[in-house]
Protein backbone atom coordinates (compact mmCIF):
# COMPACT_ATOMS: atom_id res chain seq x y z
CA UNK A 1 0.00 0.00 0.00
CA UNK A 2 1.25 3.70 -0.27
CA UNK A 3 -0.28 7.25 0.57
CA UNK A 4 -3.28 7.69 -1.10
CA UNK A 5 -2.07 9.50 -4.46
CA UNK A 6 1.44 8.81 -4.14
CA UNK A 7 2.94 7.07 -7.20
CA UNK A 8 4.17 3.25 -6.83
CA UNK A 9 6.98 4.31 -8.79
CA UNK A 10 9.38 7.29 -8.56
CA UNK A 11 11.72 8.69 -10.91
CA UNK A 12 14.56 11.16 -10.36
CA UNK A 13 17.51 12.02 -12.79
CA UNK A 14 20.82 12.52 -11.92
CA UNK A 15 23.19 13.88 -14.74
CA UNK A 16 23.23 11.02 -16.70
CA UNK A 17 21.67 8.69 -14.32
CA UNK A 18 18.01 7.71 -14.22
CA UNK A 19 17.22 6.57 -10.81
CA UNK A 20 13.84 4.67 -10.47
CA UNK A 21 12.21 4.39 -6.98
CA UNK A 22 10.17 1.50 -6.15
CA UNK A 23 7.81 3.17 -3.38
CA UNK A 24 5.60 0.63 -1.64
CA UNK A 25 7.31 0.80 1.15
CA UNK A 26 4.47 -0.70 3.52
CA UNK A 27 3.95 -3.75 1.35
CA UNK A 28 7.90 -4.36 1.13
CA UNK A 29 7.48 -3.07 -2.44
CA UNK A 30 5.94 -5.91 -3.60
CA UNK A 31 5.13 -6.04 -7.03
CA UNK A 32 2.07 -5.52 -7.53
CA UNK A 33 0.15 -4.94 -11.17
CA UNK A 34 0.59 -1.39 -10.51
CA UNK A 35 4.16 -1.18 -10.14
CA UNK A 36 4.71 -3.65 -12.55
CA UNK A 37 3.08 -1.16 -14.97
CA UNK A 38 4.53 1.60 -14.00
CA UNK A 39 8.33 0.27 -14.31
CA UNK A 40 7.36 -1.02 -18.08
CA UNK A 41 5.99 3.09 -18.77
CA UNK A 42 9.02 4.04 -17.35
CA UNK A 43 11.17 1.65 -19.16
CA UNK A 44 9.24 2.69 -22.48
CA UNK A 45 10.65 6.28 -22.46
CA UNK A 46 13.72 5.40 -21.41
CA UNK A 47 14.58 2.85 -24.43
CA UNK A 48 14.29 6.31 -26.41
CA UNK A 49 16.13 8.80 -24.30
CA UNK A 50 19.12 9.14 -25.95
CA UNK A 51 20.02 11.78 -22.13
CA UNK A 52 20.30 8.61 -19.91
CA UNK A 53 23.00 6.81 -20.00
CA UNK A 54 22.33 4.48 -17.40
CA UNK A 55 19.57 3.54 -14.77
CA UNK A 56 19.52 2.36 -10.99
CA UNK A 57 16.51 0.43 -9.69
CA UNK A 58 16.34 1.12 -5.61
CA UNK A 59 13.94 1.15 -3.22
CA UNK A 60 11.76 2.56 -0.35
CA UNK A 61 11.60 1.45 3.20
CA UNK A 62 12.78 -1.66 4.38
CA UNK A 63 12.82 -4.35 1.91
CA UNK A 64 14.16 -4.14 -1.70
CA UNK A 65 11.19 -6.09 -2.95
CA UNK A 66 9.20 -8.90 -1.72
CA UNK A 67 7.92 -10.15 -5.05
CA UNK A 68 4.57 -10.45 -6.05
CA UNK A 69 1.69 -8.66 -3.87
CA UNK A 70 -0.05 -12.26 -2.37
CA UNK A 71 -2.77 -9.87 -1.38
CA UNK A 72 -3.31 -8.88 -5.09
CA UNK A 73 -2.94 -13.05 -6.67
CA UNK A 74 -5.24 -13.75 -3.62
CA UNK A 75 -8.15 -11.62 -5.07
CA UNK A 76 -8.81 -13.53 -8.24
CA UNK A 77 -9.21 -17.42 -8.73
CA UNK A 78 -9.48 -16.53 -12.18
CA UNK A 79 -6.72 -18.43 -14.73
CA UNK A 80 -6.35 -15.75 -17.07
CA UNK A 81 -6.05 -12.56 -14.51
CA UNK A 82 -3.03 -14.71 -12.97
CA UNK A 83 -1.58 -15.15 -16.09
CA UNK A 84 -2.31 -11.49 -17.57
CA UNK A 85 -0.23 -10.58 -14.08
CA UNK A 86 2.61 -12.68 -14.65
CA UNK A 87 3.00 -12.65 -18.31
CA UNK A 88 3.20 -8.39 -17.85
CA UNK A 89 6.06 -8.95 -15.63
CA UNK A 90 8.16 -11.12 -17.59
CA UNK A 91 7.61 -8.02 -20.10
CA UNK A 92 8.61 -5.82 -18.11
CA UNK A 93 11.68 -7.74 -16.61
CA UNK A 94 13.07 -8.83 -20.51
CA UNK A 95 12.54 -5.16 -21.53
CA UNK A 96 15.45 -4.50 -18.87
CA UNK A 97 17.61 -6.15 -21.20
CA UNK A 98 16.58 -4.94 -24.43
CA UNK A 99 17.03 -1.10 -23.11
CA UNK A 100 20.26 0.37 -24.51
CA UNK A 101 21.48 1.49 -21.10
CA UNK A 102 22.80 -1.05 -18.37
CA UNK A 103 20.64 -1.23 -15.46
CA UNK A 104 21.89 -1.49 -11.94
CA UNK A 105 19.95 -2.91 -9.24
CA UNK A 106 20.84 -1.07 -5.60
CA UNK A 107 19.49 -3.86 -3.17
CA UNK A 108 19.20 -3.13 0.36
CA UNK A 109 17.30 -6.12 3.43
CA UNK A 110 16.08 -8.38 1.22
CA UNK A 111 15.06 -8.73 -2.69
CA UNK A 112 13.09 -12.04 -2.56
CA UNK A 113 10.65 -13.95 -5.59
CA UNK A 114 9.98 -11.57 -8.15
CA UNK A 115 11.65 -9.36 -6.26
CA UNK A 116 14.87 -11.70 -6.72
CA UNK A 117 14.03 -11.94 -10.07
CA UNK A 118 14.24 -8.27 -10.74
CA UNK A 119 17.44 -8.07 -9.58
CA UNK A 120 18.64 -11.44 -11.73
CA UNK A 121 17.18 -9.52 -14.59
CA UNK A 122 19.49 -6.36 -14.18
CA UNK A 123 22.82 -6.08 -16.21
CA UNK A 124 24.76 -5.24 -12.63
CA UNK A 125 23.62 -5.61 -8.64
CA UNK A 126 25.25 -3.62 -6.03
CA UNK A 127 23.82 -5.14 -2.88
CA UNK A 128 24.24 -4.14 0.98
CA UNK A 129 26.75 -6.68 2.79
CA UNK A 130 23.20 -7.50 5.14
CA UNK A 131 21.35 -8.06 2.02
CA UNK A 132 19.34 -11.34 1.58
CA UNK A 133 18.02 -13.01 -1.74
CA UNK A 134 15.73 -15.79 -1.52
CA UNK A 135 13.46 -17.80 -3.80
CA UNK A 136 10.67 -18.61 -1.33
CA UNK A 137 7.84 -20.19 -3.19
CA UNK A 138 8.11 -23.60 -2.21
CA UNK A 139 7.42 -22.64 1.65
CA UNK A 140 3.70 -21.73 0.01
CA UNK A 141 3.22 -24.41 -1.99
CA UNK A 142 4.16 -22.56 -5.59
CA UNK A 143 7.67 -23.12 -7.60
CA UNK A 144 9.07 -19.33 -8.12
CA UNK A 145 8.60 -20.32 -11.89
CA UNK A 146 9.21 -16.76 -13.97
CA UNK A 147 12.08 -15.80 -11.27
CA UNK A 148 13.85 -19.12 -12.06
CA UNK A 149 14.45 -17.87 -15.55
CA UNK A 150 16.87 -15.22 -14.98
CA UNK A 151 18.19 -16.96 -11.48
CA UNK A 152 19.31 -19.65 -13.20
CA UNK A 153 20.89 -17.39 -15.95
CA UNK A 154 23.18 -15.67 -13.20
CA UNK A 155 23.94 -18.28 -11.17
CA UNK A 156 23.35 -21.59 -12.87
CA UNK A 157 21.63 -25.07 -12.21
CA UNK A 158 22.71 -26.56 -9.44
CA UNK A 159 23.39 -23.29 -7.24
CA UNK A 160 19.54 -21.67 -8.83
CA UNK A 161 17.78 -25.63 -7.81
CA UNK A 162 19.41 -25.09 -4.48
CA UNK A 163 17.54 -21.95 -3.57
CA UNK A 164 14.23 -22.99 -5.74
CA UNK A 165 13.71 -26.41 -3.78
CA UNK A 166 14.71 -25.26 -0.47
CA UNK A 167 13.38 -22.04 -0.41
CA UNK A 168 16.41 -20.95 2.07
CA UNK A 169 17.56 -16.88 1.67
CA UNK A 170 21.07 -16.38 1.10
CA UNK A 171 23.18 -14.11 2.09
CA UNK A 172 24.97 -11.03 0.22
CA UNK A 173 28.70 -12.84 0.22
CA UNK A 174 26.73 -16.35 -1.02
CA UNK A 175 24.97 -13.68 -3.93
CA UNK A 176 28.21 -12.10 -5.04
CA UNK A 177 30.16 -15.75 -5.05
CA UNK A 178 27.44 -17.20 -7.86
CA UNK A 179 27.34 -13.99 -9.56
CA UNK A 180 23.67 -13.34 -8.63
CA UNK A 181 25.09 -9.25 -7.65
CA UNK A 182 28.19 -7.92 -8.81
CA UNK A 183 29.35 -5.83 -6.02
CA UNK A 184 28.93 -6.34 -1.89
CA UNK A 185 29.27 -2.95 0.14
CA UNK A 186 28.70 -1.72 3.88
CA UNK A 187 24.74 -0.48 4.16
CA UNK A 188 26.48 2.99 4.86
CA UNK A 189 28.07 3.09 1.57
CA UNK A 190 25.87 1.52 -0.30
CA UNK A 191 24.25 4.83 -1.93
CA UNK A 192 27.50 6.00 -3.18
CA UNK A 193 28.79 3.16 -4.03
CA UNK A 194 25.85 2.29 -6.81
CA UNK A 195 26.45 6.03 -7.89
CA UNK A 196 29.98 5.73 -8.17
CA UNK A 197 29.39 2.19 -10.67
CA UNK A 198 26.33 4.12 -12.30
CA UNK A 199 28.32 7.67 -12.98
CA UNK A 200 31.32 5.87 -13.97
CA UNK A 201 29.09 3.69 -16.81
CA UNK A 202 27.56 6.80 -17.39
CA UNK A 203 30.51 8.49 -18.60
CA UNK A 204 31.15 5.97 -21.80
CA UNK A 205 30.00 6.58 -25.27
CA UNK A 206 26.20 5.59 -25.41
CA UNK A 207 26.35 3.80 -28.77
CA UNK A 208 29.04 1.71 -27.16
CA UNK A 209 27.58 1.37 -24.19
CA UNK A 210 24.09 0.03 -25.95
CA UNK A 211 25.82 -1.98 -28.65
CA UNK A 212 27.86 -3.93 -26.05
CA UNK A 213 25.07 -4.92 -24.48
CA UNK A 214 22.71 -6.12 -27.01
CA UNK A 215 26.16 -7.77 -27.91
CA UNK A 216 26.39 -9.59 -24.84
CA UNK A 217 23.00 -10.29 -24.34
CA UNK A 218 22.65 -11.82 -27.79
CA UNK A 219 25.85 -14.01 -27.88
CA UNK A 220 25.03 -15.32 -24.57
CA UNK A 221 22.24 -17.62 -26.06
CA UNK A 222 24.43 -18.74 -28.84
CA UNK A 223 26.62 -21.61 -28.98
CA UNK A 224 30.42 -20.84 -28.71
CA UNK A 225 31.38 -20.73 -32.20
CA UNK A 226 28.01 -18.89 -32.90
CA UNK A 227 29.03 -16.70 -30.45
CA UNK A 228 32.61 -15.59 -31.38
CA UNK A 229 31.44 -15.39 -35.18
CA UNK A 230 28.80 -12.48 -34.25
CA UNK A 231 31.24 -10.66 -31.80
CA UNK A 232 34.24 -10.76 -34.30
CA UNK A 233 31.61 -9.27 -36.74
CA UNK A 234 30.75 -6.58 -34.10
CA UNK A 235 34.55 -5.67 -33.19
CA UNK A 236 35.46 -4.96 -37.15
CA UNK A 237 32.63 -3.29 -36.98
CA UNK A 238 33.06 -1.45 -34.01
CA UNK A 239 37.01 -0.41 -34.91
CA UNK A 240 35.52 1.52 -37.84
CA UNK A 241 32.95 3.89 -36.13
CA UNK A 242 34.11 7.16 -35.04
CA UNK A 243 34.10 6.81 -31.14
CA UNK A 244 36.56 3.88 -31.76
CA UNK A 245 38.65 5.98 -33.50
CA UNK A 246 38.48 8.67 -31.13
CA UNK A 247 39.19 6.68 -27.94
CA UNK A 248 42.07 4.99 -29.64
CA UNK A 249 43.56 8.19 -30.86
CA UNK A 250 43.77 9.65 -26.93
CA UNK A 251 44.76 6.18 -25.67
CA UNK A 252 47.83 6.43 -27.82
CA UNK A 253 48.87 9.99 -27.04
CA UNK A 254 47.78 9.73 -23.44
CA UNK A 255 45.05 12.14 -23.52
CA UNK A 256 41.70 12.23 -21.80
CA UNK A 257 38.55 10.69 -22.68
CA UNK A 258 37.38 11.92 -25.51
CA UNK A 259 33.99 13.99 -26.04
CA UNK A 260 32.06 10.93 -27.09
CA UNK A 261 29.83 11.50 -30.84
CA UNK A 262 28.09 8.73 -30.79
CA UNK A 263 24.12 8.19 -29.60
């Protein structure tokens, strides 16, 4: 729940940073069809701002996210509002990866369910060292099916089973080890450390910053020989465009970044 007439979702830009607020802070920011809406709106303009060059997900109060909003599934015995719900968040989690600017999830308590599976579907995590992540659904008699996508993605089979059968949290050190978050800080730094990653990504050319990751995010599915074909491809490609050039031209005579051209 949140004040009446206060968004679910909140949106602030820093510089080059878009930082999006999930505000449900009484309901542990669970996700419910509201928010889930509101991220994909938000999402939508920002696959065409060419300003932002990259985008934190954080949160209010004191749970990242608890996943989906049991109060909300609990309303409806109905087959296709369930699936309505959870086919619009897989949309909205899968369009995190086809926006052209990484997207860093700043997790603070615990992210657990969906609320796991949001931060499996960012490019990078930057968790709080008292941070847990858990994949609960088994404790209520339902598999955390659409979270097990991109779990299993970041931290494979075995380690992704582990958490999906037994339901068990784990911890921010155990997250960072199978590559479910990227970076473990102190809860007192954890604001500016996220900034820090975020302003540093931030300061790269765009085109290379949104190439590389469709890049990535494409080869990724492909076999390895698939794989190294379409990235050689990209690199000869890459070499020839202008903020290549540039970059390679102040490498070599030891001069500062470059103002980056491309968008």
């Amino acid at each position: 729940m949140t004040v009446a007439n206060e968004p679910v979702l909140l949106r602030r830009d820093v510089g080059r940073v878009a930082i999006l607020t999930l505000n449900r802070p009484k309901a542990m920011n669970a996700l419910s069809g509201e928010l889930i809406d509101a991220l994909q709106a938000e999402f939508d303009r920002l696959m065409v701002d060419r300003e932002v060059r990259c985008v934190v997900i954080e949160a209010a109060g004191r749970a990242f996210s608890a996943g989906h909003d049991l109060n909300e599934i609990r309303s409806s015995n109905d087959y296709a509002f369930h699936y309505d719900l959870v086919t619009r968040c897989s949309a909205m989690m899968m369009t995190i990866g086809k926006l052209p600017q990484p997207v860093i999830a700043k997790v603070h308590a615990i992210a657990t369910a969906a609320g796991c599976q949001l931060v499996a579907a960012c490019d990078l995590a930057v968790a709080a060292s008292d941070a847990k992540f858990a994949t609960p659904g088994v404790k209520i008699g339902l598999f955390c099916g659409t979270p097990s996508v991109p779990l299993g993605r970041n931290v494979g089979a075995k380690r992704a089973l582990d958490m999906l059968f037994t339901g068990d949290p784990i911890d921010a050190a155990t997250a960072l080890r199978d590559g479910l978050v990227s970076r473990v800080v102190p809860p007192t730094e954890l604001d500016a450390a996220t900034m820090a990653v975020a302003e540093q990504i931030a300061a790269k050319s765009p085109l290379v910053l949104a190439q590389g990751k469709e890049l990535f995010h494409k080869h990724m599915s492909m076999e390895v020989e698939q794989a190294y074909a379409y990235a050689s491809a990209y690199m000869a490609g890459g070499l020839m465009r202008e903020d290549a050039k540039l970059g390679i031209d102040a490498f070599v005579a030891k001069q500062p970044q470059p103002d980056w051209k491309g968008r």
